[in-house]
Protein backbone atom coordinates (compact mmCIF):
# COMPACT_ATOMS: atom_id res chain seq x y z
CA UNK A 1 116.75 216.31 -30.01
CA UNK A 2 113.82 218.72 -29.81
CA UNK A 3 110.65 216.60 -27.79
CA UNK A 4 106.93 218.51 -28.18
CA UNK A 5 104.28 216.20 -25.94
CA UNK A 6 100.64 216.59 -25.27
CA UNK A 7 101.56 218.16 -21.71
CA UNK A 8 105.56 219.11 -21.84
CA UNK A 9 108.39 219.80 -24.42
CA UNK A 10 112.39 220.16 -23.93
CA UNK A 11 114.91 219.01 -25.27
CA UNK A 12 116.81 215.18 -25.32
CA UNK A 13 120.96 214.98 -25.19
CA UNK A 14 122.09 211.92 -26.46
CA UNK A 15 125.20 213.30 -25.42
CA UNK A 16 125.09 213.74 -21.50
CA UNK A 17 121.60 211.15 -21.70
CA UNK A 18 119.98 213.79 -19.73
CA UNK A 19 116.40 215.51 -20.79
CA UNK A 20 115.85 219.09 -20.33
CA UNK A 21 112.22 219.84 -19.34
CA UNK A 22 111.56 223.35 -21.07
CA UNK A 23 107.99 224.20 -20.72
CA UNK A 24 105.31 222.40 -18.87
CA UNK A 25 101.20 223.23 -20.40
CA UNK A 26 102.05 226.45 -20.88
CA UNK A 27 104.27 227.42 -18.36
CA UNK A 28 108.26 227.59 -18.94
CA UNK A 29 110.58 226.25 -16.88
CA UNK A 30 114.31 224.60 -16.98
CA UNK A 31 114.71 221.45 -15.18
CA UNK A 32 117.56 218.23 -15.91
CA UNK A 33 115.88 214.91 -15.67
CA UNK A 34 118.55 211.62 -15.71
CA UNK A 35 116.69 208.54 -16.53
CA UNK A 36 116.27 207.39 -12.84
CA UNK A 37 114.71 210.50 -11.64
CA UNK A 38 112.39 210.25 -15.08
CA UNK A 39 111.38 207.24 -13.99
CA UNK A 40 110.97 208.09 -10.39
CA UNK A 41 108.61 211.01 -11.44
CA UNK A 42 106.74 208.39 -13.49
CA UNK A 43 106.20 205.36 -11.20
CA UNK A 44 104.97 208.02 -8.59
CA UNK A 45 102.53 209.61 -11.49
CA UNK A 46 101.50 206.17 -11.55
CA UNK A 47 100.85 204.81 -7.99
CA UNK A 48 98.81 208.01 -7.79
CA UNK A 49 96.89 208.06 -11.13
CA UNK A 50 93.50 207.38 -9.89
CA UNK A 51 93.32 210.41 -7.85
CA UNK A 52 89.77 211.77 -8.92
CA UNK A 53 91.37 215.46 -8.64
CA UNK A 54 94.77 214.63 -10.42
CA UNK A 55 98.15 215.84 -9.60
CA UNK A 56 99.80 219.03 -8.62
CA UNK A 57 103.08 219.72 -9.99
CA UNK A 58 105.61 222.79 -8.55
CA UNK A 59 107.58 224.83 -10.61
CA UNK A 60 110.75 226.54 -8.91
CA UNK A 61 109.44 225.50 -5.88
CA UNK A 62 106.97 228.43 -5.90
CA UNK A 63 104.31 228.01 -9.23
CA UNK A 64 102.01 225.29 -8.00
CA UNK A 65 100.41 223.76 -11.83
CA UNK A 66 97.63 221.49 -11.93
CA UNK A 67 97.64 218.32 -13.98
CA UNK A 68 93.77 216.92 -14.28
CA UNK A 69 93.38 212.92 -14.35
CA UNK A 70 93.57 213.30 -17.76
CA UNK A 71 96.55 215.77 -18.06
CA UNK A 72 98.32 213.09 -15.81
CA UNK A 73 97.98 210.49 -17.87
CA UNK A 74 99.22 212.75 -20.97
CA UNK A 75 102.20 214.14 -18.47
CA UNK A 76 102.63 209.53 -18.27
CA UNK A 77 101.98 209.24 -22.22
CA UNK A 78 104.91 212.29 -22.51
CA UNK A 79 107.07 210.54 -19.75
CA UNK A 80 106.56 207.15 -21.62
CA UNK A 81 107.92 208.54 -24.98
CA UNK A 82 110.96 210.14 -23.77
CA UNK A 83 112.19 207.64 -21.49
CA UNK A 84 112.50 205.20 -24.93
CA UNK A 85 115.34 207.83 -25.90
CA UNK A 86 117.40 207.00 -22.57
CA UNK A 87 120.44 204.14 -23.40
């Protein structure tokens, strides 16, 4: 099942219960998340949310992206909706 967010988009298998992060703003990328690193990825977008200068994500280890406050909490809103899909 196709997922388009405010900040990323990939793809949900019921199947294997996995979600495959395709493209992050603008930037593509290919990256498996199982529910508990999902939700690892969102408790730590959390504990760090008030960060007046936001978040900085990596992409292949090498393509550093920055989230603003409010990109982070759209990256949580994003987070948020796929992790209803996980059973």
């Amino acid at each position: 099942m196709q997922f388009n967010g405010e900040i990323i988009s990939g793809e949900f298998d019921e199947r294997t219960n996995e979600f495959t992060l395709q493209q992050v703003k603008h930037l593509s990328t290919e990256s498996v998340l199982n529910e508990n690193q999902l939700n690892t990825l969102s408790d730590y977008l959390h504990k760090n949310s008030d960060q007046a200068d936001g978040q900085v994500l990596t992409l292949y280890d090498q393509i550093l992206v920055r989230l603003s406050p409010e990109e982070v909490e759209q990256f949580l809103n994003d987070l948020e909706s796929i992790n209803f899909r996980y059973h």
